[in-house]
C-alpha atoms as a PDB file:
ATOM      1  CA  UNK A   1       8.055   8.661  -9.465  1.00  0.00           C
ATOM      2  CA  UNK A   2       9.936   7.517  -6.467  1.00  0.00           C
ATOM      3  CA  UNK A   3       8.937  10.148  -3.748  1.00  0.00           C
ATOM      4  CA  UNK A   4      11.848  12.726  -3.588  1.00  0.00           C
ATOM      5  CA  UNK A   5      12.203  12.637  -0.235  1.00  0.00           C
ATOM      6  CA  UNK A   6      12.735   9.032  -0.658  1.00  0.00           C
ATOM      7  CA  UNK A   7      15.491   8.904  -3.668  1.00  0.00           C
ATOM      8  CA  UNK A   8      17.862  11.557  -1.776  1.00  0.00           C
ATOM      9  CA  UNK A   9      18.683   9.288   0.814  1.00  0.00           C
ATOM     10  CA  UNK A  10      21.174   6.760   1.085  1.00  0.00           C
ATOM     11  CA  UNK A  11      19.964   3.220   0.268  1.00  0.00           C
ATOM     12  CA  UNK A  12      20.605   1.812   3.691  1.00  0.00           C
ATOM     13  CA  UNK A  13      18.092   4.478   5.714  1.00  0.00           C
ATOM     14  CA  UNK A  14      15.168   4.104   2.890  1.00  0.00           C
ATOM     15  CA  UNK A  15      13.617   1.395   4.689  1.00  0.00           C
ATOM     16  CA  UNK A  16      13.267   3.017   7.705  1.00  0.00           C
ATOM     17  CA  UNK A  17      12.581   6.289   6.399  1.00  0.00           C
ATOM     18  CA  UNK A  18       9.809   4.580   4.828  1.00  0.00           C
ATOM     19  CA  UNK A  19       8.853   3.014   8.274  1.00  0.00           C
ATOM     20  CA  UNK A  20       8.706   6.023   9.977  1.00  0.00           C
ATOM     21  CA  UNK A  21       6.768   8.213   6.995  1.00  0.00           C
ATOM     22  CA  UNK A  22       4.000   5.750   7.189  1.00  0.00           C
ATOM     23  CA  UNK A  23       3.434   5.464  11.117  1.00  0.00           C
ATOM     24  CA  UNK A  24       4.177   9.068  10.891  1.00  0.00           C
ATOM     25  CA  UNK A  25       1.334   9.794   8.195  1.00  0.00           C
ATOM     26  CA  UNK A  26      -1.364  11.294  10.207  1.00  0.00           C
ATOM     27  CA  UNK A  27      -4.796   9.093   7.969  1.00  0.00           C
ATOM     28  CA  UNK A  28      -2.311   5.997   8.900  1.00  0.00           C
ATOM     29  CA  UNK A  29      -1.272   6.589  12.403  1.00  0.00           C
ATOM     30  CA  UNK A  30      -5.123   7.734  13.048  1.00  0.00           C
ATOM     31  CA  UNK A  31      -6.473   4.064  11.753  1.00  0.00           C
ATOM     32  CA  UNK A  32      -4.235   2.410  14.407  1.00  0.00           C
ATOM     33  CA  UNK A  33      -2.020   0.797  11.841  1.00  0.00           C
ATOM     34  CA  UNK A  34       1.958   0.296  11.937  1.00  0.00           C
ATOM     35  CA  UNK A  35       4.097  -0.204   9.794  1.00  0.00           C
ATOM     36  CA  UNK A  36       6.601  -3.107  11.759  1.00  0.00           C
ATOM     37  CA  UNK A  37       8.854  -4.183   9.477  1.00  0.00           C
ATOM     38  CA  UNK A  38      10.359  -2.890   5.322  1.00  0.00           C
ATOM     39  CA  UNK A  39      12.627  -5.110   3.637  1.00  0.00           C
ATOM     40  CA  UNK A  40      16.217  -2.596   2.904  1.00  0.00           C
ATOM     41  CA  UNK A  41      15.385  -3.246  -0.538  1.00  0.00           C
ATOM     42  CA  UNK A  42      11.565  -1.900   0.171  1.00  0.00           C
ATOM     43  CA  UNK A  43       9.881  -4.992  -2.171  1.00  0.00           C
ATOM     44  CA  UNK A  44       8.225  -6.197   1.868  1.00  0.00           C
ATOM     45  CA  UNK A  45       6.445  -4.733   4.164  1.00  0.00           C
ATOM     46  CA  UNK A  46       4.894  -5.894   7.048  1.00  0.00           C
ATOM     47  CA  UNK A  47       1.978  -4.018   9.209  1.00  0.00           C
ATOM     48  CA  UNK A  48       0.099  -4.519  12.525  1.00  0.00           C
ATOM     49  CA  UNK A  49      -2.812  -3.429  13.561  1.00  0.00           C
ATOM     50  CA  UNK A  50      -2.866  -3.861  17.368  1.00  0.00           C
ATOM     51  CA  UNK A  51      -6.433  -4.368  19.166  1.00  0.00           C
ATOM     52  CA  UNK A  52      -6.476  -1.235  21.817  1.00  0.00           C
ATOM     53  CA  UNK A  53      -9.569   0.986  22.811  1.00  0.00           C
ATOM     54  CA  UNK A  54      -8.487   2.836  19.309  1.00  0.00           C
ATOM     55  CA  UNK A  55      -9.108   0.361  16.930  1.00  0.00           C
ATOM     56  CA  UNK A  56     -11.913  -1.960  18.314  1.00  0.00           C
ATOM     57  CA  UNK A  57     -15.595  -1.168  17.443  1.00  0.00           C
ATOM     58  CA  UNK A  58     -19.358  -0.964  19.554  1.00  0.00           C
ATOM     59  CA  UNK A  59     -19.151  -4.895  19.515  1.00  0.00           C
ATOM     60  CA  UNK A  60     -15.787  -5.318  20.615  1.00  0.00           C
ATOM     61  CA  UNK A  61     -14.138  -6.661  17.486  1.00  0.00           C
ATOM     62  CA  UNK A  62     -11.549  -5.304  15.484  1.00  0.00           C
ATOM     63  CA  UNK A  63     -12.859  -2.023  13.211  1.00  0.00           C
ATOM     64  CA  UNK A  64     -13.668  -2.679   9.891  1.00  0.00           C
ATOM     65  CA  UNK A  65     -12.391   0.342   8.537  1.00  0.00           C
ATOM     66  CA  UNK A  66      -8.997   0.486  10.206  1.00  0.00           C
ATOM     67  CA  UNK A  67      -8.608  -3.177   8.511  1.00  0.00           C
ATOM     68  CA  UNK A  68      -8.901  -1.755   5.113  1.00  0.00           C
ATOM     69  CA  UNK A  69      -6.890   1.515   6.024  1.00  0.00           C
ATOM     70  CA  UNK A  70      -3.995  -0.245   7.042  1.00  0.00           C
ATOM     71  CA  UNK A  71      -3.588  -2.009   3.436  1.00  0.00           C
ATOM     72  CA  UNK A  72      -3.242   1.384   1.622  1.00  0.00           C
ATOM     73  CA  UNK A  73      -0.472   2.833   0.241  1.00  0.00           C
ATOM     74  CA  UNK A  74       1.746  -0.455   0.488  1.00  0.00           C
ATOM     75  CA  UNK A  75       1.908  -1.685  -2.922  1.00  0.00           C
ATOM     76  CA  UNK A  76       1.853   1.744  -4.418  1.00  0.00           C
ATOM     77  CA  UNK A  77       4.912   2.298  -2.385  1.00  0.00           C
ATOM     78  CA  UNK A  78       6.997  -0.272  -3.227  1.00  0.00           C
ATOM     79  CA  UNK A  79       6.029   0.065  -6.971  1.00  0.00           C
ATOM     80  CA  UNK A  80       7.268   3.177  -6.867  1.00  0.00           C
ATOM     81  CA  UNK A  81      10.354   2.808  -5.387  1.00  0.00           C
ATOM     82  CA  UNK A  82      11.162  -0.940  -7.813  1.00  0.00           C
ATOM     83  CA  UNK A  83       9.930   1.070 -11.091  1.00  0.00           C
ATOM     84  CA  UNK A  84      11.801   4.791 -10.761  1.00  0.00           C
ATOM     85  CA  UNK A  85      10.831   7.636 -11.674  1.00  0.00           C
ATOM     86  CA  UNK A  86       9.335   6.776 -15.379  1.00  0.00           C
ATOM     87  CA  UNK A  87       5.833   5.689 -14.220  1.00  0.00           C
ATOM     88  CA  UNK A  88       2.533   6.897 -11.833  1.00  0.00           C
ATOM     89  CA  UNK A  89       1.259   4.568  -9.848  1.00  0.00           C
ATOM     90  CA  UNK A  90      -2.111   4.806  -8.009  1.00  0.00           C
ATOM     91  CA  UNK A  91      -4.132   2.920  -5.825  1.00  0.00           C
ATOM     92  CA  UNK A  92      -7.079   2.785  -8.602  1.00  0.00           C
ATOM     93  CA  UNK A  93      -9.880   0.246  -6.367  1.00  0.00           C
ATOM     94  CA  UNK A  94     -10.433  -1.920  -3.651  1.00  0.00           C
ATOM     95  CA  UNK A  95     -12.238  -4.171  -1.850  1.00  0.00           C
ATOM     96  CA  UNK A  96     -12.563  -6.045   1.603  1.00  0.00           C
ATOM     97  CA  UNK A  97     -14.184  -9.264   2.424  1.00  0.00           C
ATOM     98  CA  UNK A  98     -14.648  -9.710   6.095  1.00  0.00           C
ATOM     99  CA  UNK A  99     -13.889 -13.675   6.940  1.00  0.00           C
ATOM    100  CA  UNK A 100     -14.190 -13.422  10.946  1.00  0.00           C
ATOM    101  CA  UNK A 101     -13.906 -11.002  13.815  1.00  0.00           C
ATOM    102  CA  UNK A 102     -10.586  -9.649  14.836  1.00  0.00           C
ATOM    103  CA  UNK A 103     -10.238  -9.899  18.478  1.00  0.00           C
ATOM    104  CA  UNK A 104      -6.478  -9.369  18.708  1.00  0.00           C
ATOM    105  CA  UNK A 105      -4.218  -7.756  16.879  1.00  0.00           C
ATOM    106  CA  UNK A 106      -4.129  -8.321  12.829  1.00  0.00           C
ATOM    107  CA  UNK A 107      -0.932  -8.307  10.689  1.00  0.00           C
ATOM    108  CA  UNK A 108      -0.312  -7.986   6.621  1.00  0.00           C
ATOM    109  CA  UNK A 109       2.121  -8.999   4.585  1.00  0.00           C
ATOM    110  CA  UNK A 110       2.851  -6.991   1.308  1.00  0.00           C
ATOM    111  CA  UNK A 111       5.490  -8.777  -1.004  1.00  0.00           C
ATOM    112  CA  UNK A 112       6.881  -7.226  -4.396  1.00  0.00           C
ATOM    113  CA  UNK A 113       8.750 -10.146  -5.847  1.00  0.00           C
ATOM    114  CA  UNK A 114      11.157  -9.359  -8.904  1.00  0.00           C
ATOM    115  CA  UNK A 115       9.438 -11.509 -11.143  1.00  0.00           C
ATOM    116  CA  UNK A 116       6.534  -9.347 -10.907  1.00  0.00           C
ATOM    117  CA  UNK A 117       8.540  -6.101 -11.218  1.00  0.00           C
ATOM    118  CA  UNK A 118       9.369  -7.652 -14.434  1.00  0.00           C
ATOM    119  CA  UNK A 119       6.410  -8.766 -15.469  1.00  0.00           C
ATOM    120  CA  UNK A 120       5.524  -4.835 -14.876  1.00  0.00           C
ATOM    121  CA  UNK A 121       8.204  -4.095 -16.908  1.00  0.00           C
ATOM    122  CA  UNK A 122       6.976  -5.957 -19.748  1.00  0.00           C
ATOM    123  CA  UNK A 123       3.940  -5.566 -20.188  1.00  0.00           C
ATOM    124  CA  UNK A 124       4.593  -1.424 -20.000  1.00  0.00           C
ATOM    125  CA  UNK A 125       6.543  -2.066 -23.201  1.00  0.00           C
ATOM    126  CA  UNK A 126       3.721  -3.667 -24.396  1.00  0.00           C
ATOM    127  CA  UNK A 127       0.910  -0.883 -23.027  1.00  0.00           C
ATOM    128  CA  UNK A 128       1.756   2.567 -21.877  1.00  0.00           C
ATOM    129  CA  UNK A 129      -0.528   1.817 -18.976  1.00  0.00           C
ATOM    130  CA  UNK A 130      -2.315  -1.463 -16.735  1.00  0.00           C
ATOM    131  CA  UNK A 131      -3.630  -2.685 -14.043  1.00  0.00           C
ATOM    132  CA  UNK A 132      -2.850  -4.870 -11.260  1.00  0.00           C
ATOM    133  CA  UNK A 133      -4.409  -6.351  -8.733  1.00  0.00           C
ATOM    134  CA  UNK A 134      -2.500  -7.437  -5.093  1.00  0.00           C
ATOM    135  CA  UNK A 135      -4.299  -9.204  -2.627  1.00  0.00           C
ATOM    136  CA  UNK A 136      -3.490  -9.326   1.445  1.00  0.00           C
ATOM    137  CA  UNK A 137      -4.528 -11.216   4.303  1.00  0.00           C
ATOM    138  CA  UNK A 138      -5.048  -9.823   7.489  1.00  0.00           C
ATOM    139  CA  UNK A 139      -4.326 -12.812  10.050  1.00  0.00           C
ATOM    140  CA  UNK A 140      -4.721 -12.706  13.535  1.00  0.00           C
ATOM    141  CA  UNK A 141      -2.126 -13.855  16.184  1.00  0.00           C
ATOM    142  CA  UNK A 142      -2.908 -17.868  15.631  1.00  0.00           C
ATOM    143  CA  UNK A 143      -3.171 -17.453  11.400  1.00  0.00           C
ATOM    144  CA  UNK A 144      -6.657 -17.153  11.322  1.00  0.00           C
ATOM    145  CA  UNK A 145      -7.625 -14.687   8.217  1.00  0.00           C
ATOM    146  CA  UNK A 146      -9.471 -12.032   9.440  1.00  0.00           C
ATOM    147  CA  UNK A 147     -10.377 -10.512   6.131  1.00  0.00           C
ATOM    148  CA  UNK A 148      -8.954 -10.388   2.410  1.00  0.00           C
ATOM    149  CA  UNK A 149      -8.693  -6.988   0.651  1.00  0.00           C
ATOM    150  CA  UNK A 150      -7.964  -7.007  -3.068  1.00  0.00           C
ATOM    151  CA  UNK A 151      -6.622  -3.659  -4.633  1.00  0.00           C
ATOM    152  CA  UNK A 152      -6.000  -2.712  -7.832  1.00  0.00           C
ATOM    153  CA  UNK A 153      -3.049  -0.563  -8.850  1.00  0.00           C
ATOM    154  CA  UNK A 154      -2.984   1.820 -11.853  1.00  0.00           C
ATOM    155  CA  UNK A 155       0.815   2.014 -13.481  1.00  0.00           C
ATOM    156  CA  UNK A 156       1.210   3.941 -15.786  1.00  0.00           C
ATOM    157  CA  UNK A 157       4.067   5.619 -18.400  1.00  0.00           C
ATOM    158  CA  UNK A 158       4.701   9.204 -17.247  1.00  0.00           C
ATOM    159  CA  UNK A 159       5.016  10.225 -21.062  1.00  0.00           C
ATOM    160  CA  UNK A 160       1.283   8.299 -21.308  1.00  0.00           C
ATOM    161  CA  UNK A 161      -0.263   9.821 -18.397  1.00  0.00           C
ATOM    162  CA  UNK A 162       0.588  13.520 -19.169  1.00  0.00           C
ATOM    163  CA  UNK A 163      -0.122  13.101 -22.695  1.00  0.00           C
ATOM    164  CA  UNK A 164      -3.747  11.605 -21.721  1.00  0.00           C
ATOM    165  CA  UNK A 165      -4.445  14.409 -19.244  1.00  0.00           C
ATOM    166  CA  UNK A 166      -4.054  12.436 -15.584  1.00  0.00           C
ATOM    167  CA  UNK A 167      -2.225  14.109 -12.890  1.00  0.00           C
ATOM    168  CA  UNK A 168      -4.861  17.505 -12.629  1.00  0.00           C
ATOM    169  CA  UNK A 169      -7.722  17.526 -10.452  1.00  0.00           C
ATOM    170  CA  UNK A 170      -9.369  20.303 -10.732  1.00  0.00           C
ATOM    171  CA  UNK A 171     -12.791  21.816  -9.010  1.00  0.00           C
ATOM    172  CA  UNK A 172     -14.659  24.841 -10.590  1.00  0.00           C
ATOM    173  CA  UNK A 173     -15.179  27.753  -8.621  1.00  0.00           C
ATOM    174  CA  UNK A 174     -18.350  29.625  -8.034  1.00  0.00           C
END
């Protein structure tokens, strides 16, 4: 389910194609966020959140909500792109915990490592669908953790998915 934008490029622009799609993406660019840095193999990402006029709040501190904004969409991403075009992948929960007020700029690391794609790929031979959770920082320019948000990813077997219904959203009319 690699985007198909995505998989008709050569290997060596993907990274910054993906750079450019997310600070692009209108709900990302609009929550401040940007994406700084992809690994040419996509499994990293790194994103900033700068402190501007735009992103602090009444109190002066970093917004809350363009802290969690700026974490979605990462690890879907990357799953994607490490698992092909056999499995969905969606951003299924989340949470924040706020640790301290951001009063500069925030960054995130996001980190796919390929024992995890394999542990993926294991246990979908096991299960035609799981879960997994990812949890990122967001530090501020001395380390400090601003806040943690945990997210949980849906991946599941194409096959699986269709078979169980997913992929139609549908609202009645009338």
């Amino acid at each position: 389910m690699k985007p198909a934008w995505l998989k008709r490029l050569p290997p060596k622009w993907r990274a910054h194609a993906v750079r450019i799609g997310f600070n692009l993406h209108p709900a990302f660019r609009g929550a401040g966020g940007r994406v700084v840095e992809v690994a040419p193999d996509l499994s990293k990402m790194r994103v900033r959140l700068p402190y501007s006029w735009r992103t602090r709040n009444v109190v002066g501190s970093l917004y809350g909500g363009s802290l969690f904004a700026i974490t979605d969409g990462a690890h879907p991403m990357m799953l994607m792109a490490a698992l092909g075009d056999e499995v969905v992948v969606w951003d299924k929960a989340a949470t924040i915990r706020y640790r301290r007020p951001g009063y500069s700029a925030v960054e995130a690391d996001f980190e796919l490592p390929p024992q995890e794609i394999e542990a993926i790929r294991a246990a979908l031979r096991e299960s035609p669908e799981i879960e997994r959770k990812y949890t990122v920082e967001l530090k501020d320019q001395t380390g400090e953790v601003c806040a943690v948000v945990e997210r949980t990813v849906y991946i599941g077997l194409k096959s699986h998915y269709r078979q169980k219904g997913g992929g139609t959203c549908e609202l009645p009319i009338g």
